[in-house]
Protein backbone atom coordinates (compact mmCIF):
# COMPACT_ATOMS: atom_id res chain seq x y z
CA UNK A 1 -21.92 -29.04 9.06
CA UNK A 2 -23.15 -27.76 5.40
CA UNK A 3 -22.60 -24.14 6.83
CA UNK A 4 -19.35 -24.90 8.50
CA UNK A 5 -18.07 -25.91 5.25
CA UNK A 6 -19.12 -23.85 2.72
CA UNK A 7 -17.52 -21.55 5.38
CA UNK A 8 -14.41 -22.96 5.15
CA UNK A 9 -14.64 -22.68 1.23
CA UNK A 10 -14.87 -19.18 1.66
CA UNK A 11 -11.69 -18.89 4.11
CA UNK A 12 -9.80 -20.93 1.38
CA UNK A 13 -10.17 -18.56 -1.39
CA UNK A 14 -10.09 -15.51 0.71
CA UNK A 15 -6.60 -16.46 1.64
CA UNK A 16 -5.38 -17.81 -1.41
CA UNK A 17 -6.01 -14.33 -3.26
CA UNK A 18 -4.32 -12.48 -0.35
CA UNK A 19 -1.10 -12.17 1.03
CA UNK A 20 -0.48 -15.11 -0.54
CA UNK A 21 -1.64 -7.32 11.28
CA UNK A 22 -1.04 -6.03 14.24
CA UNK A 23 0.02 -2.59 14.46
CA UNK A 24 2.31 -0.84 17.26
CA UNK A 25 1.53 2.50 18.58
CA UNK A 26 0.05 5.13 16.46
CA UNK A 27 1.66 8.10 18.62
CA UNK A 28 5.01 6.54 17.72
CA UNK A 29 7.05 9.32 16.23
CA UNK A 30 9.70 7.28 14.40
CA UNK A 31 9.60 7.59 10.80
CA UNK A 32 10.07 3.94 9.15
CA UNK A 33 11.87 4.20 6.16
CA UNK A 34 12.95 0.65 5.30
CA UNK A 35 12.59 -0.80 2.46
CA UNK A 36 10.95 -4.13 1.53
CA UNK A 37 11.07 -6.82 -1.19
CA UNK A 38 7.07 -7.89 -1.45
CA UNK A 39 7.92 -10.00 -4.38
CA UNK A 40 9.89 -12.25 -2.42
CA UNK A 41 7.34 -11.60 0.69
CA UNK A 42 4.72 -13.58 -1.67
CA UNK A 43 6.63 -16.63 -1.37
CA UNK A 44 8.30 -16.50 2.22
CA UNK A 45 7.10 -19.47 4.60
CA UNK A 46 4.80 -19.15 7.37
CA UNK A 47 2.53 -20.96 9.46
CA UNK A 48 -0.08 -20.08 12.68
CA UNK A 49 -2.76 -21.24 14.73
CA UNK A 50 -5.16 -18.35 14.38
CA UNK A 51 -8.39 -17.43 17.04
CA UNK A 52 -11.20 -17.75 14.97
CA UNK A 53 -14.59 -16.22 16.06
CA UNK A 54 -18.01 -15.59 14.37
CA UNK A 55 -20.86 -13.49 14.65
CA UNK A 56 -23.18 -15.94 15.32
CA UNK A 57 -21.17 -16.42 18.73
CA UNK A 58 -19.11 -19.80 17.29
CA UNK A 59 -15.29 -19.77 18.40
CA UNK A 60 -12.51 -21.77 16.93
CA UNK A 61 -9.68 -21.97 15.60
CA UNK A 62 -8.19 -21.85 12.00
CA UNK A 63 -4.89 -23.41 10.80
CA UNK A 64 -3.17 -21.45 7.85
CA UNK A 65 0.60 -22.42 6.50
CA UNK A 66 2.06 -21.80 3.14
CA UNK A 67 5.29 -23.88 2.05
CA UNK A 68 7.08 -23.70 -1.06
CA UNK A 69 7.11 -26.59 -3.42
CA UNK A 70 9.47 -25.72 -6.35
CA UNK A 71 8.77 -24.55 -9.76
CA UNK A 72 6.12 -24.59 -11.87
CA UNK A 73 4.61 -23.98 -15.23
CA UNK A 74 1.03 -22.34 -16.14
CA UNK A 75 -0.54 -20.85 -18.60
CA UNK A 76 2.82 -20.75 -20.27
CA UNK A 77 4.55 -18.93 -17.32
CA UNK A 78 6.99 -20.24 -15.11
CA UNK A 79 6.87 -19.57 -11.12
CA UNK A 80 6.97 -21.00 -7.57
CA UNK A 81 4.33 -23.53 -6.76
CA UNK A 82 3.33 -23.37 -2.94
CA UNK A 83 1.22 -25.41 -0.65
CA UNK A 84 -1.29 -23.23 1.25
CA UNK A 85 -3.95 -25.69 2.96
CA UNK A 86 -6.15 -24.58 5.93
CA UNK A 87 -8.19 -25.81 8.52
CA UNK A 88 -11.47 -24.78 10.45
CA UNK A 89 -11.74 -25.86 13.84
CA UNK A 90 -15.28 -25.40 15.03
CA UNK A 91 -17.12 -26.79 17.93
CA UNK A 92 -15.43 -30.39 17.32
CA UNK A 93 -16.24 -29.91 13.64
CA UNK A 94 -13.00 -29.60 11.43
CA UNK A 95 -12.68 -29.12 7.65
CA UNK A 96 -9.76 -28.93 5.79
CA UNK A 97 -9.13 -27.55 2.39
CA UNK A 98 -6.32 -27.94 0.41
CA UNK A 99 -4.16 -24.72 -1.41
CA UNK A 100 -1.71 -24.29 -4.11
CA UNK A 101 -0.82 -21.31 -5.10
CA UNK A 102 1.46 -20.57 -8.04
CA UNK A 103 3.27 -17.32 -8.05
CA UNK A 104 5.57 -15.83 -10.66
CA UNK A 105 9.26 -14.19 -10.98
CA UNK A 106 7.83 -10.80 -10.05
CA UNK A 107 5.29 -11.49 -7.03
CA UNK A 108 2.10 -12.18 -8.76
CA UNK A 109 -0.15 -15.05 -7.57
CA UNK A 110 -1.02 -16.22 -11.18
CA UNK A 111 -3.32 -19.52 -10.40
CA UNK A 112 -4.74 -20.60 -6.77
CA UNK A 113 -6.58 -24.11 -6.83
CA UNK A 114 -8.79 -24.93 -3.43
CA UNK A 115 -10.09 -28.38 -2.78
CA UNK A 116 -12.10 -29.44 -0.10
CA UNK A 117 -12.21 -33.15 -0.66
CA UNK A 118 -15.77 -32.83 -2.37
CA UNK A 119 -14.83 -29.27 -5.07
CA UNK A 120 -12.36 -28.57 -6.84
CA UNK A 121 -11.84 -24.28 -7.38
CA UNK A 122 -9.21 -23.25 -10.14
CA UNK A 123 -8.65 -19.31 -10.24
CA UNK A 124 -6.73 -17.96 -12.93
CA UNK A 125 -4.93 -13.89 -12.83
CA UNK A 126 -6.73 -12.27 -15.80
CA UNK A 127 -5.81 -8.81 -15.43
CA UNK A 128 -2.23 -7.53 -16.79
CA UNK A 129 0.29 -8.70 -14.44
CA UNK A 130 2.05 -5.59 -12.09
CA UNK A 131 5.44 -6.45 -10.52
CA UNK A 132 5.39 -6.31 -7.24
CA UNK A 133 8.12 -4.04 -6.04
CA UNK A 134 11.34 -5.22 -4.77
CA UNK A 135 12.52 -1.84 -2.55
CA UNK A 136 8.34 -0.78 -1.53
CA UNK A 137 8.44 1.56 1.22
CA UNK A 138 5.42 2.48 3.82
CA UNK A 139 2.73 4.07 1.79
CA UNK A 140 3.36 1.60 -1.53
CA UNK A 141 -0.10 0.75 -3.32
CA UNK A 142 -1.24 -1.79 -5.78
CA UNK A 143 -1.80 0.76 -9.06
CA UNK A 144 -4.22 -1.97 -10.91
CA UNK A 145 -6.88 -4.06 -9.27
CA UNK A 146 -5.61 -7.61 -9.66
CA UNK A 147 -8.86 -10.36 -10.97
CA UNK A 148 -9.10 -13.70 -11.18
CA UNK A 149 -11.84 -15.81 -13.12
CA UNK A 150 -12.32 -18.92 -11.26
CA UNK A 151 -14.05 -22.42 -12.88
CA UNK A 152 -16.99 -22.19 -10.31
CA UNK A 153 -18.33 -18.76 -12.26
CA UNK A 154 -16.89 -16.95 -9.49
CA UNK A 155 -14.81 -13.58 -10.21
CA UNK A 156 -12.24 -12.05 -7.57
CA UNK A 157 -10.38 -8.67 -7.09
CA UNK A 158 -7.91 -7.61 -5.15
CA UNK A 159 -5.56 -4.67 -4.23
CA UNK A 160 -3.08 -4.17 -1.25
CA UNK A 161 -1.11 -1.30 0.54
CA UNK A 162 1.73 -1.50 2.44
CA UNK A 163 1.83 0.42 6.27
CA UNK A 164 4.07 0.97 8.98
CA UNK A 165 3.36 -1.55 11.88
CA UNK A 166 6.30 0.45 13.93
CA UNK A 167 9.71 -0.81 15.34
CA UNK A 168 10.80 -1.19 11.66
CA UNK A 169 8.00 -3.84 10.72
CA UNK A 170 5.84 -3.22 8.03
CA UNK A 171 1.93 -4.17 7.32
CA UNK A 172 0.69 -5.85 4.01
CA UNK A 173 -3.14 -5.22 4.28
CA UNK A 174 -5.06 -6.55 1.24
CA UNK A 175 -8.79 -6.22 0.27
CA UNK A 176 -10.05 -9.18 -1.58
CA UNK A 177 -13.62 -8.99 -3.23
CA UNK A 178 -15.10 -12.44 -4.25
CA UNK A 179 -18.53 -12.29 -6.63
CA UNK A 180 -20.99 -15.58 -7.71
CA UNK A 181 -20.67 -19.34 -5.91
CA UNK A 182 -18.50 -18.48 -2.60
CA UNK A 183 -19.70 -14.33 -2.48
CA UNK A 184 -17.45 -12.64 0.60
CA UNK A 185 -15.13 -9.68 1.32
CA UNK A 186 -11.93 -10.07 3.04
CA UNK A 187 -9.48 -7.31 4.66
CA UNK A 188 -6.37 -8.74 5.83
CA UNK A 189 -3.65 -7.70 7.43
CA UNK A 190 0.15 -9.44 7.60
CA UNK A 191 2.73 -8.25 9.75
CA UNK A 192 6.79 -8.74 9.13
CA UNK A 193 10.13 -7.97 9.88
CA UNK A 194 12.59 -5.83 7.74
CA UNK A 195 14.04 -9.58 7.09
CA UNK A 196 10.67 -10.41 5.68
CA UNK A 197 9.45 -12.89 8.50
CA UNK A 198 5.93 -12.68 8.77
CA UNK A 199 4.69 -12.29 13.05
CA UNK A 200 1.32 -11.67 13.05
CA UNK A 201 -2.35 -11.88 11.00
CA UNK A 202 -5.60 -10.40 10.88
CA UNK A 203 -8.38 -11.32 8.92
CA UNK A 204 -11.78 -9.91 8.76
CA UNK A 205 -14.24 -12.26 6.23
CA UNK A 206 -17.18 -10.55 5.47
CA UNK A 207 -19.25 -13.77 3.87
CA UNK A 208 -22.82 -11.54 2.60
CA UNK A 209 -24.79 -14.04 3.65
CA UNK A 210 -25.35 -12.85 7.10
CA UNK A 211 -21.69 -14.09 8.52
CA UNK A 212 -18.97 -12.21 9.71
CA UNK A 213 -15.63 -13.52 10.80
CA UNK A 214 -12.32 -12.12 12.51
CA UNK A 215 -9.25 -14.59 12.25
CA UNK A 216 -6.12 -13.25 14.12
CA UNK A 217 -2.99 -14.76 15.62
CA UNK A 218 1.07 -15.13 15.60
CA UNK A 219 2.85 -16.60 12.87
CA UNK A 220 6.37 -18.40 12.56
């Protein structure tokens, strides 16, 4: 139960940093030349019931949704405050953790608080903010590595890239790198529409304490 949740700690600020996929066929010759508006991609809705499974052999399941809330103000920046809770489902065991995320004008997640009912984990964007871009095509890159300090002595980092997921939909695949109280490695992958609507996730947790985990699933 100890391990299940501590788990669960780590799946809650693994996806709060991120995209905060499922790819088609690699011999496809079309050339995908869309454009996409990531800034507002931070904040679109979504919700899934994801296959979770671990190496130890565990299976479950793990709830993710995010939800806008309405404005907010922090640190002396306005944004968009959104609701991004999750839940493990393990062996009859579930844990629940609850997310806000608070994102500003131009796409960055500036503040993510987790709480699992027992801790409370407040992360705060430290490096210079970089816009994400409104008209990113396949091949876009995050030019800075994004970090958070977080009140648990934790540090984060993240970057993201954007690929072609074929049939005009595009891939947001992040790396998140988490150091100190909850240490773990995430690569995740988001699939969406030219309209924005995120379809699919993949999420591979790395936890360096002998755990690995692959989450994967549709979204709506």
């Amino acid at each position: 139960m100890k391990k299940l949740k501590l788990v669960s700690m780590y799946l809650a600020v693994a996806l709060a940093i991120g995209f905060n996929g499922c790819s088609e066929d690699e011999d496809s010759v079309a050339v995908n030349t869309n454009k996409y508006d990531l800034a507002k991609a931070m904040i679109t809705p979504y919700s899934g019931l994801l296959d979770l499974t671990y190496s130890t052999g565990a299976t479950g399941s793990l709830y993710i949704s995010k939800t806008v809330i309405g404005d907010i103000l922090v640190n002396g920046q306005t944004g968009t405050l959104l609701s991004q809770p999750s839940t493990v489902s393990v062996n009859g065991t579930v844990i629940s953790v609850d997310g806000n995320v608070s994102i500003d004008s131009n796409g960055n997640t500036i503040q993510t608080v987790s709480n699992d009912g027992s801790s409370v984990i407040t992360c705060n964007l430290t490096s210079s903010p970089e816009a994400m871009p409104v008209d990113a095509q396949i091949g876009a890159k995050s030019n800075i590595v994004r970090t958070y300090n977080c009140d648990d002595g934790s540090l984060r980092a993240t970057t993201w890239e954007l690929k072609d997921a074929g049939n005009g939909n595009a891939i947001f695949a992040y790396r998140t790198i988490v150091s100190g109280a909850y240490q773990s490695e995430t690569f995740g992958e988001y699939t969406f529409t030219p309209d924005l609507s995120p379809i699919y996730v993949k999420m591979n947790f790395d936890y360096k304490n002998g755990i690995t985990a692959e989450a994967k699933g549709q979204l709506n």
